[in-house]
C-alpha atoms as a PDB file:
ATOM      1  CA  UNK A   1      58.135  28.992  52.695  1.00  0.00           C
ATOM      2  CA  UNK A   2      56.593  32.343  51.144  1.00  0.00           C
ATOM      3  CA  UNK A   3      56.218  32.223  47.541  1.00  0.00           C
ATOM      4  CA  UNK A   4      57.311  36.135  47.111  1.00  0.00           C
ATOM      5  CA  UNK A   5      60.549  36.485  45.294  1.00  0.00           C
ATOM      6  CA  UNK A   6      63.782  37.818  47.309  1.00  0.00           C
ATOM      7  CA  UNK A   7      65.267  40.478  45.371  1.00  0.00           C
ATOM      8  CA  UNK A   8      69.086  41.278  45.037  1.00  0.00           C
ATOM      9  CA  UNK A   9      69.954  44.278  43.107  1.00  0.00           C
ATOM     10  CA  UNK A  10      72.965  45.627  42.457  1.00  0.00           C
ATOM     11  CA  UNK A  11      75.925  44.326  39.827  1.00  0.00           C
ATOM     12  CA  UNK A  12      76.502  41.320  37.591  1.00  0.00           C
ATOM     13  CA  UNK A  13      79.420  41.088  35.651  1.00  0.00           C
ATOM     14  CA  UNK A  14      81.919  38.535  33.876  1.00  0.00           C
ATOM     15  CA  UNK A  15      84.838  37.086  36.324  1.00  0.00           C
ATOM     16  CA  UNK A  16      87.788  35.837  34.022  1.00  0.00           C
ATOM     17  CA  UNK A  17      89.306  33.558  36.337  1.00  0.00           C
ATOM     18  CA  UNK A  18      93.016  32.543  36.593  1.00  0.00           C
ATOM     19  CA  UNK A  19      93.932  29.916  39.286  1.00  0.00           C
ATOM     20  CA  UNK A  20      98.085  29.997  39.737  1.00  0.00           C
ATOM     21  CA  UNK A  21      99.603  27.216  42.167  1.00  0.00           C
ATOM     22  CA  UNK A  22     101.735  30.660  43.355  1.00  0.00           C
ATOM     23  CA  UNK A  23     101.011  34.675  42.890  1.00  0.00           C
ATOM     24  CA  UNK A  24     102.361  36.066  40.037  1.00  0.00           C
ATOM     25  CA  UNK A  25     105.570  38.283  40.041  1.00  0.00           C
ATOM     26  CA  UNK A  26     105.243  41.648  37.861  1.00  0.00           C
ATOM     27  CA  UNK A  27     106.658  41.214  34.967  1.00  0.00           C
ATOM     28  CA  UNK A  28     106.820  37.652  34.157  1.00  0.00           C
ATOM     29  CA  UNK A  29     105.330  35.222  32.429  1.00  0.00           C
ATOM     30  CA  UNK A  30     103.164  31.945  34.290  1.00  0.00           C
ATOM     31  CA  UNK A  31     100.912  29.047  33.309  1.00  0.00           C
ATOM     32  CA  UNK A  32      97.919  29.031  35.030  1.00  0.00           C
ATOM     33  CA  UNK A  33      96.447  26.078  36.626  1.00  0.00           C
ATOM     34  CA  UNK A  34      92.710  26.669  35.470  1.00  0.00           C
ATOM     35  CA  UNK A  35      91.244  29.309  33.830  1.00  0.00           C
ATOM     36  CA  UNK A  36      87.485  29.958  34.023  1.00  0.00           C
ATOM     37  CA  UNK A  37      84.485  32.706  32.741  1.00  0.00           C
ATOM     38  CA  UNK A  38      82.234  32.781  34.728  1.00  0.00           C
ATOM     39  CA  UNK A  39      78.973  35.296  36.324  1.00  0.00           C
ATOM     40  CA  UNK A  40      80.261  37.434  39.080  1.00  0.00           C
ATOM     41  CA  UNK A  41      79.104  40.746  40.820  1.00  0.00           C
ATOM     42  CA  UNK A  42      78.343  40.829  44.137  1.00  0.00           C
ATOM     43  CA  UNK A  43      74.314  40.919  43.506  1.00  0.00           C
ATOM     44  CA  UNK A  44      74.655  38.438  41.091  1.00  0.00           C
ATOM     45  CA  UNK A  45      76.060  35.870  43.369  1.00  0.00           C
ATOM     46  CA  UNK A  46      74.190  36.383  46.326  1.00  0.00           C
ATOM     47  CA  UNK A  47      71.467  35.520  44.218  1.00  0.00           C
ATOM     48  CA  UNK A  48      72.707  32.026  42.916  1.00  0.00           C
ATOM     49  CA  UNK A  49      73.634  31.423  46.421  1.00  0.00           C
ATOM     50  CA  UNK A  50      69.805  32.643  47.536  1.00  0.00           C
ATOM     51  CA  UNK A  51      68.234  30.226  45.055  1.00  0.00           C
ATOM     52  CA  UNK A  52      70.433  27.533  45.860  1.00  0.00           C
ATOM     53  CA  UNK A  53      69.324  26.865  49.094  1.00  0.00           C
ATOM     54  CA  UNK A  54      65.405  27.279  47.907  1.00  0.00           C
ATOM     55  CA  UNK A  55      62.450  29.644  47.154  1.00  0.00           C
ATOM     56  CA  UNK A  56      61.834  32.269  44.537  1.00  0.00           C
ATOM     57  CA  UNK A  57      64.864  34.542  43.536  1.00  0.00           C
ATOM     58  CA  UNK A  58      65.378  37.577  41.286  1.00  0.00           C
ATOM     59  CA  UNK A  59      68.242  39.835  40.133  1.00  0.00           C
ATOM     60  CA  UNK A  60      67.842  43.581  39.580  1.00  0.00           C
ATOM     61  CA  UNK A  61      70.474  45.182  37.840  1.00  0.00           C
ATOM     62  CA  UNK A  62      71.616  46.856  34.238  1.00  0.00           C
ATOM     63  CA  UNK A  63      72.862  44.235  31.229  1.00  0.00           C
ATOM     64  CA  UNK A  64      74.921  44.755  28.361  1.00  0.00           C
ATOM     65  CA  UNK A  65      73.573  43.704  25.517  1.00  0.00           C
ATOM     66  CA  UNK A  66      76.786  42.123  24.117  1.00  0.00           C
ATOM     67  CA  UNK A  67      78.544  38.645  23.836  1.00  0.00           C
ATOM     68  CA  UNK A  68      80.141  38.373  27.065  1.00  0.00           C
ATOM     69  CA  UNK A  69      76.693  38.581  28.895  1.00  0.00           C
ATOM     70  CA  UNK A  70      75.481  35.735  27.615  1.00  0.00           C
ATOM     71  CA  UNK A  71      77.004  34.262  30.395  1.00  0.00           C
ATOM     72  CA  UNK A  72      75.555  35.879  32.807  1.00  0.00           C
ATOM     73  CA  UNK A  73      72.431  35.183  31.432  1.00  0.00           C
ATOM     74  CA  UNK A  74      72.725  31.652  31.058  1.00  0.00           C
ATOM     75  CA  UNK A  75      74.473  30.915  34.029  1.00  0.00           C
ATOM     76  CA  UNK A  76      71.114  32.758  36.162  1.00  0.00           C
ATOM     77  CA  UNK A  77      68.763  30.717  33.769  1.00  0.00           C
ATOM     78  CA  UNK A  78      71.173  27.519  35.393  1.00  0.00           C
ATOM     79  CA  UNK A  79      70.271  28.287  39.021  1.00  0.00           C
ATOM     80  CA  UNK A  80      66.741  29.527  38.682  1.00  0.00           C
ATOM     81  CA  UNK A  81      67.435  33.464  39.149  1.00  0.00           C
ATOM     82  CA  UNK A  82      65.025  35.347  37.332  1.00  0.00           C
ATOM     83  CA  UNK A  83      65.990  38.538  35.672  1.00  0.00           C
ATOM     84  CA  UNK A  84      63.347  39.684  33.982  1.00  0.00           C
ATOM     85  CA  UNK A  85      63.227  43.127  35.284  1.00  0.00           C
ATOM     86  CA  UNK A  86      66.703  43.819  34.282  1.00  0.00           C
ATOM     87  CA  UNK A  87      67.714  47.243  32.350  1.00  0.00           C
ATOM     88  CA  UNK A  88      69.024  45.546  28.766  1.00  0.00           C
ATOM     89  CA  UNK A  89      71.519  48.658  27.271  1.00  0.00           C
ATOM     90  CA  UNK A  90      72.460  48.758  23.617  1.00  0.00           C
ATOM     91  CA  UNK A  91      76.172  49.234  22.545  1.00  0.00           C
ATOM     92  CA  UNK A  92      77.449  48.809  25.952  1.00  0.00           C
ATOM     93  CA  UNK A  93      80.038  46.724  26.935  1.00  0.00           C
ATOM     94  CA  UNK A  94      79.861  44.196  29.758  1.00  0.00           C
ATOM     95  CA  UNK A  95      81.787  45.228  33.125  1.00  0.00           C
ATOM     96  CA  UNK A  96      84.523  43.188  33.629  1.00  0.00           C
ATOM     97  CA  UNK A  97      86.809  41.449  36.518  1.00  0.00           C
ATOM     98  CA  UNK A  98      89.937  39.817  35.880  1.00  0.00           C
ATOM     99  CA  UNK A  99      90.911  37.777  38.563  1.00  0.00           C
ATOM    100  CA  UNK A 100      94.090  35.862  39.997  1.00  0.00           C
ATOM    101  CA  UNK A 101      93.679  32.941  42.484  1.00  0.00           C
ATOM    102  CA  UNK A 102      96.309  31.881  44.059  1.00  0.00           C
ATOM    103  CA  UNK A 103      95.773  27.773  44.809  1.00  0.00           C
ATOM    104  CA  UNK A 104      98.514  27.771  47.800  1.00  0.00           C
ATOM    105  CA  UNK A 105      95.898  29.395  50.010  1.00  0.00           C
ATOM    106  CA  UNK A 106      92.625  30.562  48.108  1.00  0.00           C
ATOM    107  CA  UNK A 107      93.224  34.154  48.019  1.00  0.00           C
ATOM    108  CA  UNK A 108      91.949  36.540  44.936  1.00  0.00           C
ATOM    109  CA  UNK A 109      93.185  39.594  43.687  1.00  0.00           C
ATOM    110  CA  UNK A 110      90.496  41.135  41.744  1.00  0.00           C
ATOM    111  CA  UNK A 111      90.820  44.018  38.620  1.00  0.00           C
ATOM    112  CA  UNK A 112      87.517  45.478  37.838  1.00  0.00           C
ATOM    113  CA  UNK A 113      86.387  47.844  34.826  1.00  0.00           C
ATOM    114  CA  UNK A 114      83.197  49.035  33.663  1.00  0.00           C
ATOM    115  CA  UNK A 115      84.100  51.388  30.327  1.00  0.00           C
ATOM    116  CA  UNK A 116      80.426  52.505  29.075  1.00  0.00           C
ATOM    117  CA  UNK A 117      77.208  50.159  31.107  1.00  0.00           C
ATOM    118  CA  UNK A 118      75.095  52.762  33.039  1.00  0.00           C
ATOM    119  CA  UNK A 119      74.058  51.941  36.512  1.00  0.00           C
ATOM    120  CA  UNK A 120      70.134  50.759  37.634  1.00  0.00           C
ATOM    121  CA  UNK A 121      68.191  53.995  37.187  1.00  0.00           C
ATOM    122  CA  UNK A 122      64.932  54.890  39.636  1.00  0.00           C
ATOM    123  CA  UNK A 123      63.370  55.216  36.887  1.00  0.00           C
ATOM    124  CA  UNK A 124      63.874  51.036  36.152  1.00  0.00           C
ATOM    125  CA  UNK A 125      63.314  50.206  39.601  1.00  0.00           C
ATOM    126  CA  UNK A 126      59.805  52.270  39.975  1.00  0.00           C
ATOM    127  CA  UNK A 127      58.316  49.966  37.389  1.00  0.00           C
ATOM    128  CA  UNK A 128      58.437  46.817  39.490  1.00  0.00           C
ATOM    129  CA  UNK A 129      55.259  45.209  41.520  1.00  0.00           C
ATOM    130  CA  UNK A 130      56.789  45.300  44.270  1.00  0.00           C
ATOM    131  CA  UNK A 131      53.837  43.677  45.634  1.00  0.00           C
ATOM    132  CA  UNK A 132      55.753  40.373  44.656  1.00  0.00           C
ATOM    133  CA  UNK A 133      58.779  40.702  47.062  1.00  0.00           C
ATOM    134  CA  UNK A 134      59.060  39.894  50.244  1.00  0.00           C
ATOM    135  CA  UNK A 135      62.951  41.300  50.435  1.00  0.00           C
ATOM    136  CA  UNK A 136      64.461  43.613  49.125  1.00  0.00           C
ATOM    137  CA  UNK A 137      68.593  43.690  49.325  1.00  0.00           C
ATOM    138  CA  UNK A 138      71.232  46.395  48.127  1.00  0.00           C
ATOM    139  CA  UNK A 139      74.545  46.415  47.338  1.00  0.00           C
ATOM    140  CA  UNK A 140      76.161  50.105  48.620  1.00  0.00           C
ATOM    141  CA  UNK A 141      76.583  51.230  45.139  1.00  0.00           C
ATOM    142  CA  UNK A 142      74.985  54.020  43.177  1.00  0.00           C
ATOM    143  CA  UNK A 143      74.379  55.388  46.017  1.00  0.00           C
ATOM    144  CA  UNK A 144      72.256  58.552  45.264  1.00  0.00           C
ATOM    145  CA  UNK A 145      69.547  56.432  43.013  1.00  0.00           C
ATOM    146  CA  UNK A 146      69.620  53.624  45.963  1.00  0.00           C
ATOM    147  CA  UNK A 147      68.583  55.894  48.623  1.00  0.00           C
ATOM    148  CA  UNK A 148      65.269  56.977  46.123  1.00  0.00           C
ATOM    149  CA  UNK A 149      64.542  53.570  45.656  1.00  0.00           C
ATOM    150  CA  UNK A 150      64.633  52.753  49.351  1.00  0.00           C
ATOM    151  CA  UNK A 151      62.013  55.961  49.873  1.00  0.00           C
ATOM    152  CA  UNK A 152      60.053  54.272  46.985  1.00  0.00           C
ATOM    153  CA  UNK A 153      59.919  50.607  49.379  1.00  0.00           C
ATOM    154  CA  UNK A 154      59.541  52.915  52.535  1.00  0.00           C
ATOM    155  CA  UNK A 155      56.029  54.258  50.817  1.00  0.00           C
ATOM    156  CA  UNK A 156      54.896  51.143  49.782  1.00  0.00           C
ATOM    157  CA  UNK A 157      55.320  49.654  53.107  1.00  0.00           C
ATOM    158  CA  UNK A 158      53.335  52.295  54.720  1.00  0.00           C
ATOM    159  CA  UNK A 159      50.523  51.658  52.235  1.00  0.00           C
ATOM    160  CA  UNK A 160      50.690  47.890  52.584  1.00  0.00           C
ATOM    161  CA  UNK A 161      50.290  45.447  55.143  1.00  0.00           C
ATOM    162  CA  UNK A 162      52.927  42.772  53.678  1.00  0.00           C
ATOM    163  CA  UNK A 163      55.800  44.806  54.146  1.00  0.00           C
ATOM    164  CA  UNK A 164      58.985  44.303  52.402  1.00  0.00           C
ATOM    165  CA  UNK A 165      62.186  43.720  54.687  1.00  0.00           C
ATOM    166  CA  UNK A 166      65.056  45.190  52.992  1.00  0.00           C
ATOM    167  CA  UNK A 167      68.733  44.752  53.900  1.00  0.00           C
ATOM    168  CA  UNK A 168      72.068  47.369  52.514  1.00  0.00           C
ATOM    169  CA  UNK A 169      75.554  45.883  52.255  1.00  0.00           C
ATOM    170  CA  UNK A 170      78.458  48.175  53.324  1.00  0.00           C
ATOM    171  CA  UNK A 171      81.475  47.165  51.843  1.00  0.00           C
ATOM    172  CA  UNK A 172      83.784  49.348  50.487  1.00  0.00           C
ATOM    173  CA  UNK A 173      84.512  52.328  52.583  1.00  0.00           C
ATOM    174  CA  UNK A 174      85.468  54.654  50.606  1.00  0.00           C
ATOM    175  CA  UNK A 175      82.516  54.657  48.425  1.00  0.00           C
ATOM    176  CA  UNK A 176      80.835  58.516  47.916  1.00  0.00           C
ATOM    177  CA  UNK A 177      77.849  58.951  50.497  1.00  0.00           C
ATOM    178  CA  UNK A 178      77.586  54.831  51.722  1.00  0.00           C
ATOM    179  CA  UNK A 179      77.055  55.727  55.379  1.00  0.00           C
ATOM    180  CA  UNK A 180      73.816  57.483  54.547  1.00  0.00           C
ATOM    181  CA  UNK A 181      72.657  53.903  53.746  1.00  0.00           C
ATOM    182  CA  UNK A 182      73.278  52.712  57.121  1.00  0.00           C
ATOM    183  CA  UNK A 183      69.858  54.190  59.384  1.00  0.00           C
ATOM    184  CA  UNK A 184      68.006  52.678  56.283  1.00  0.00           C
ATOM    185  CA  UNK A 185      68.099  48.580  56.049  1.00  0.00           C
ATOM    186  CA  UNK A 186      66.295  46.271  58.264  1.00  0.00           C
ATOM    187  CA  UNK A 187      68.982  44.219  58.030  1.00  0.00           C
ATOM    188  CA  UNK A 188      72.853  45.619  57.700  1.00  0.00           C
ATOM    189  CA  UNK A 189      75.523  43.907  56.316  1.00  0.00           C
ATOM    190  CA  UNK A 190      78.876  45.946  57.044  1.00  0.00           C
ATOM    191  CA  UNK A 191      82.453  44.493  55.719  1.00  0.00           C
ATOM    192  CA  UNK A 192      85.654  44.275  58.006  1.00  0.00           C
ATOM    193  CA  UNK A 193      87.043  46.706  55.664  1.00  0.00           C
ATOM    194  CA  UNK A 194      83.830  49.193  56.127  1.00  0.00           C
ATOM    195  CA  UNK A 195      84.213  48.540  59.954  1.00  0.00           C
ATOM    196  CA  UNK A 196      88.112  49.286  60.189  1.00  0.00           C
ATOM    197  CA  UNK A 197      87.636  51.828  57.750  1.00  0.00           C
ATOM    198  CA  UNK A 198      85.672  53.964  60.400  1.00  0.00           C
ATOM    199  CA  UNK A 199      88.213  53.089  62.896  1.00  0.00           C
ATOM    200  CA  UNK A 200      87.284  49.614  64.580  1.00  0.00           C
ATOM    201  CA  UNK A 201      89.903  46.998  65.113  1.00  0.00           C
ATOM    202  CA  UNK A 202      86.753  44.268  65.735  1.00  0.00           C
ATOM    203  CA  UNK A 203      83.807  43.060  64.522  1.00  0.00           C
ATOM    204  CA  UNK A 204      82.091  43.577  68.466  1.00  0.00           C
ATOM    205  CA  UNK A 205      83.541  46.865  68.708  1.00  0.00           C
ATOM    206  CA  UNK A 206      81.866  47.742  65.116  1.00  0.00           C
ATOM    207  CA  UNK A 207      78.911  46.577  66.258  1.00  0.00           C
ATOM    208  CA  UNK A 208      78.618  48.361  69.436  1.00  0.00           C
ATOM    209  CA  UNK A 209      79.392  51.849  68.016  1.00  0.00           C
ATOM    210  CA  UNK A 210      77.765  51.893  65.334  1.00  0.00           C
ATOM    211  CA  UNK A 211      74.757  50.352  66.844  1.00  0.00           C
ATOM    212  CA  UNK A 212      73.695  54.318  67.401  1.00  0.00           C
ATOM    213  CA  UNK A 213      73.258  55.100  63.883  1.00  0.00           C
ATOM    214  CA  UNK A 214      70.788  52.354  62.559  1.00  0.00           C
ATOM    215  CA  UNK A 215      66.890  52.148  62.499  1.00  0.00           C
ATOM    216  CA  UNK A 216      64.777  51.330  65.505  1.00  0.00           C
ATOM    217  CA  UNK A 217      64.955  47.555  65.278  1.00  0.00           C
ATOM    218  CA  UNK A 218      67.379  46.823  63.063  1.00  0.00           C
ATOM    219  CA  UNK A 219      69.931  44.084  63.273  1.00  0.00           C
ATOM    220  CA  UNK A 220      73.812  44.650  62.245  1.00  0.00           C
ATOM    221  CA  UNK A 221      75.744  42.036  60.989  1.00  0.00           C
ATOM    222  CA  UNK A 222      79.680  41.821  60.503  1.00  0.00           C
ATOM    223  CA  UNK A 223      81.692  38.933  59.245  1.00  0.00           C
ATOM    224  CA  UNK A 224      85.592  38.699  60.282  1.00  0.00           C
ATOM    225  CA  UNK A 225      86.844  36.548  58.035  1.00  0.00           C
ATOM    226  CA  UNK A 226      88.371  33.372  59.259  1.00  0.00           C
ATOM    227  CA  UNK A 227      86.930  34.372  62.952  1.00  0.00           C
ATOM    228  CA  UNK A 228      83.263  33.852  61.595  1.00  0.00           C
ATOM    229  CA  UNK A 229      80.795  36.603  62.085  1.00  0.00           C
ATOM    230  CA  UNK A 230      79.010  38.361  64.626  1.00  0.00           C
ATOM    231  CA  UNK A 231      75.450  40.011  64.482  1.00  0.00           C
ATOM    232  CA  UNK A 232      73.399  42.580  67.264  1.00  0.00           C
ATOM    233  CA  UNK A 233      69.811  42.101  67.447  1.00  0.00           C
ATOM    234  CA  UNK A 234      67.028  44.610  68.252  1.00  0.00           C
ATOM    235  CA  UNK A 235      67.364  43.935  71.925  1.00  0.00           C
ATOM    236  CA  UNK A 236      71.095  44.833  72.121  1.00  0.00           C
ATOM    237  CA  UNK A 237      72.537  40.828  72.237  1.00  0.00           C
ATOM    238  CA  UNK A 238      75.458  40.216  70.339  1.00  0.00           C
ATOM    239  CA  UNK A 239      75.515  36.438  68.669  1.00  0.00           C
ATOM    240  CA  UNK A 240      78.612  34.844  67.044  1.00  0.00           C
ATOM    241  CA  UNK A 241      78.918  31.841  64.605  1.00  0.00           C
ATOM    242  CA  UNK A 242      82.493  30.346  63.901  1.00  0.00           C
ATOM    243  CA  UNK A 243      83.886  30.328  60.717  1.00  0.00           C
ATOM    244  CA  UNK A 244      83.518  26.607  58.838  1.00  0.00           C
ATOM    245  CA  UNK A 245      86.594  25.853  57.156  1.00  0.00           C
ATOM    246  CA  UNK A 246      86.627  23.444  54.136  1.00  0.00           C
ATOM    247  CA  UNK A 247      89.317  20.701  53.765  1.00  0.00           C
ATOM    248  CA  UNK A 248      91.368  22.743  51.717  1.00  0.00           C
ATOM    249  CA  UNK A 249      90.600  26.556  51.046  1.00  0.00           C
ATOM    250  CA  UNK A 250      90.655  26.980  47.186  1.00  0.00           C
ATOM    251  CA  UNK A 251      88.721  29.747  45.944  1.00  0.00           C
ATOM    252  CA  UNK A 252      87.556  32.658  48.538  1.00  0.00           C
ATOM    253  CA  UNK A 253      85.638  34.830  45.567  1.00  0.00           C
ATOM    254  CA  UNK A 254      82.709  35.436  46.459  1.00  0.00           C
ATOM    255  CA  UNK A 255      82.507  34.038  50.081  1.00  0.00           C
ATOM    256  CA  UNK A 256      81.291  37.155  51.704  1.00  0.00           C
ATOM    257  CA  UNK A 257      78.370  37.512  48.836  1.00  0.00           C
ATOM    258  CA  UNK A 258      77.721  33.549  49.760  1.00  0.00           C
ATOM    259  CA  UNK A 259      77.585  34.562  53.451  1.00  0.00           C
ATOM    260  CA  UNK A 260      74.828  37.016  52.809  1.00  0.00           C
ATOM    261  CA  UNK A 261      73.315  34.773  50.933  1.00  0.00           C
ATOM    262  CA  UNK A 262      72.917  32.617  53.671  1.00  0.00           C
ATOM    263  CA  UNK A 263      71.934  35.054  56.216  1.00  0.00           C
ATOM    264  CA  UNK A 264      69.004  36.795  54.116  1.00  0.00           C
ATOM    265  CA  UNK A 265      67.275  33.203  53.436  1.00  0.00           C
ATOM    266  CA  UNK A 266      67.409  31.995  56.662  1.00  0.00           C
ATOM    267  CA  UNK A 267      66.179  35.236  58.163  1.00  0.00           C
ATOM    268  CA  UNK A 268      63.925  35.485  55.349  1.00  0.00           C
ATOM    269  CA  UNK A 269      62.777  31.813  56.078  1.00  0.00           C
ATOM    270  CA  UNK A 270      61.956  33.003  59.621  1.00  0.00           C
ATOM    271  CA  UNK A 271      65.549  31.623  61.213  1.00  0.00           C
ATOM    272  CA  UNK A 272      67.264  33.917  64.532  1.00  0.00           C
ATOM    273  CA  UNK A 273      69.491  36.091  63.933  1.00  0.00           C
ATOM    274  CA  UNK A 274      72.001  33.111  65.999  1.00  0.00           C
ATOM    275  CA  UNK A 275      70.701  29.965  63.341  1.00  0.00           C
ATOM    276  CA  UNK A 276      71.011  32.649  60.334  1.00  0.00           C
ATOM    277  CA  UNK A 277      75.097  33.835  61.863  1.00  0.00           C
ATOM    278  CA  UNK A 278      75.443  29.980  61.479  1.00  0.00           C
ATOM    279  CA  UNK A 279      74.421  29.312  58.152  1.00  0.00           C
ATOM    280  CA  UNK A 280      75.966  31.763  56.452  1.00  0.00           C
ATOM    281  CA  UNK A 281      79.135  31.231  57.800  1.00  0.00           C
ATOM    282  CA  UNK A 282      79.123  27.321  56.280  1.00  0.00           C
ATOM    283  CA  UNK A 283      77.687  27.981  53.093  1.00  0.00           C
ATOM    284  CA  UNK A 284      80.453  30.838  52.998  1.00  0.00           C
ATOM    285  CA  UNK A 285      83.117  27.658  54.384  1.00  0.00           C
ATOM    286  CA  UNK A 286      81.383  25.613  51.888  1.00  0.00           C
ATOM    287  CA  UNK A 287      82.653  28.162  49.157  1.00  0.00           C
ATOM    288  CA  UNK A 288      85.136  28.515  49.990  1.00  0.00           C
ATOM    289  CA  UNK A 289      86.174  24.604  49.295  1.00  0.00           C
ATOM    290  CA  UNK A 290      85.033  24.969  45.634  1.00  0.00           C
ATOM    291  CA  UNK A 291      85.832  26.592  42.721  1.00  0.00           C
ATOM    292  CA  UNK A 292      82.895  28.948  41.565  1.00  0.00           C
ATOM    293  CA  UNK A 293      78.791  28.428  43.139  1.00  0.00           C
ATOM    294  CA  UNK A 294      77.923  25.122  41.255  1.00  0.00           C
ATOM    295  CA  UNK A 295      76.677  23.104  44.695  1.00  0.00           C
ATOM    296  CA  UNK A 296      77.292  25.497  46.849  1.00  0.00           C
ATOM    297  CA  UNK A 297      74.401  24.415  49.028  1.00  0.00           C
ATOM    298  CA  UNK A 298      74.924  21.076  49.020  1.00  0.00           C
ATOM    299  CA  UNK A 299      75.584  18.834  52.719  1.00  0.00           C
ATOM    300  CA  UNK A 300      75.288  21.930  54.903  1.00  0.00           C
ATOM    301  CA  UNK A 301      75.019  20.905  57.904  1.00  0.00           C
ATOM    302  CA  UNK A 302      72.594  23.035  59.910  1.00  0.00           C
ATOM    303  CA  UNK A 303      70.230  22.899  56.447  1.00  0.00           C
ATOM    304  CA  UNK A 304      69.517  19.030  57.655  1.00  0.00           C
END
């Protein structure tokens, strides 16, 4: 196991968390099962997931110095996520996601707002050694700043002979400029929504056409949702892993973050691209089984 740190930047924020035994109608009023606070952001819990399942793990991303992210904090300090690098902003207030669960089936409906915390600048991000990373992931968010701070990896690989691998997520397809991210990871994460956003109706198909458009070498990766996930390799083969359901399916926030997860450790850990397609679809089952990431790791099978 390398003792150079993975490195997930992108958001962290506060999830307030309502768990209904039925969706709400508009307009009424409904006791909740549970309520919880709790860390989210997509960065942020790919990184709990990372350091769950073992080595050195650190999240990049701007803080609000204010109440609510003393949760954050504390709940990184819990799992071993360092954060020392982060971009602490006065008088800012901490972005926030209120979200419904519904308990009959596990679905979330999320409501996110960030009123006044700036994104990660360049600026922040040139002052790291990057000398201690071995990978380097991105959410597809602040776009224009994320394609300078990819230029500012791509430099210090050709000057180096560790280099760092570094992997994109495309999620949301509507998001200003993402596809010029996609000729730029090692390693590509793209959503179901990214992939029928640009007019595929499968995950195969997704990877096939857009197999044109990425870096020599790199592998493409596309989970489906309850049909698991499939991934193309350098060579052109297309693997699949099946999803793992849980007993009952409780809480699906987050899964896809936990999938990544899963994938960058085990390919980071030196796993195929076939081993890594199957652990990141359990740990995502896994999640899916739980409320929040506490043990998320914990009895996966193909970790034995």
């Amino acid at each position: 196991m390398t003792d150079k740190r993975v490195l997930l930047v992108g958001l962290a924020c506060l999830d307030i968390v309502s768990v209904h035994d039925h969706y709400p109608i508009e307009d009424t009023d409904s006791r909740s099962i549970k309520q919880l606070f709790n860390r989210g952001g997509n960065a942020g819990n790919t990184s709990v997931v990372a350091s769950q399942l073992g080595g050195p793990v650190e999240y990049l991303g701007t803080i609000a110095s204010h109440v609510f992210s003393e949760i954050i904090k504390k709940d990184f300090q819990q799992y071993n996520v360092k954060f020392e690098n982060c971009r602490f902003h006065e008088n800012c207030e901490t972005p926030t996601s209120c979200v419904i669960i519904n308990a009959t089936n596990g679905t979330r409906t999320i409501c996110h707002g960030n009123n006044s915390l700036p994104e990660l600048s360049v600026d922040d991000f040139s002052k790291l050694n990057l000398s201690k990373y071995s990978w380097i992931h991105f959410e597809g968010r602040n776009i224009t700043s994320v394609l300078e701070m990819i230029t500012i990896i791509e430099n210090f690989n050709l000057n180096s002979t560790d280099h760092i691998r570094i992997s994109i997520e495309l999620e949301k397809p509507k998001a200003k400029d993402i596809d010029k991210l996609l000729p730029l990871g090692h390693v590509v994460f793209i959503s179901k929504d990214y992939a029928m956003g640009r007019g595929y109706t499968t995950s195969e198909s997704a990877l096939s056409g857009l197999n044109g458009k990425l870096r020599s070498g790199a592998l493409l990766i596309c989970a489906w949702g309850d049909k698991g996930a499939w991934g193309r390799n350098a060579d052109g083969a297309i693997f699949h892993a099946p999803a793992f359901s849980p007993e009952k399916v409780v809480d699906t926030l987050g899964a896809g973050d936990t999938f990544n997860g899963g994938v960058i450790w085990a390919l980071n850990q030196g796993q195929d691209l076939s081993e890594a397609l199957n652990i990141g679809c359990e740990i995502a089952g896994r999640k899916c089984g739980i409320y929040g990431f506490s043990g998320v790791a914990d009895k996966i099978n193909c970790l034995k």
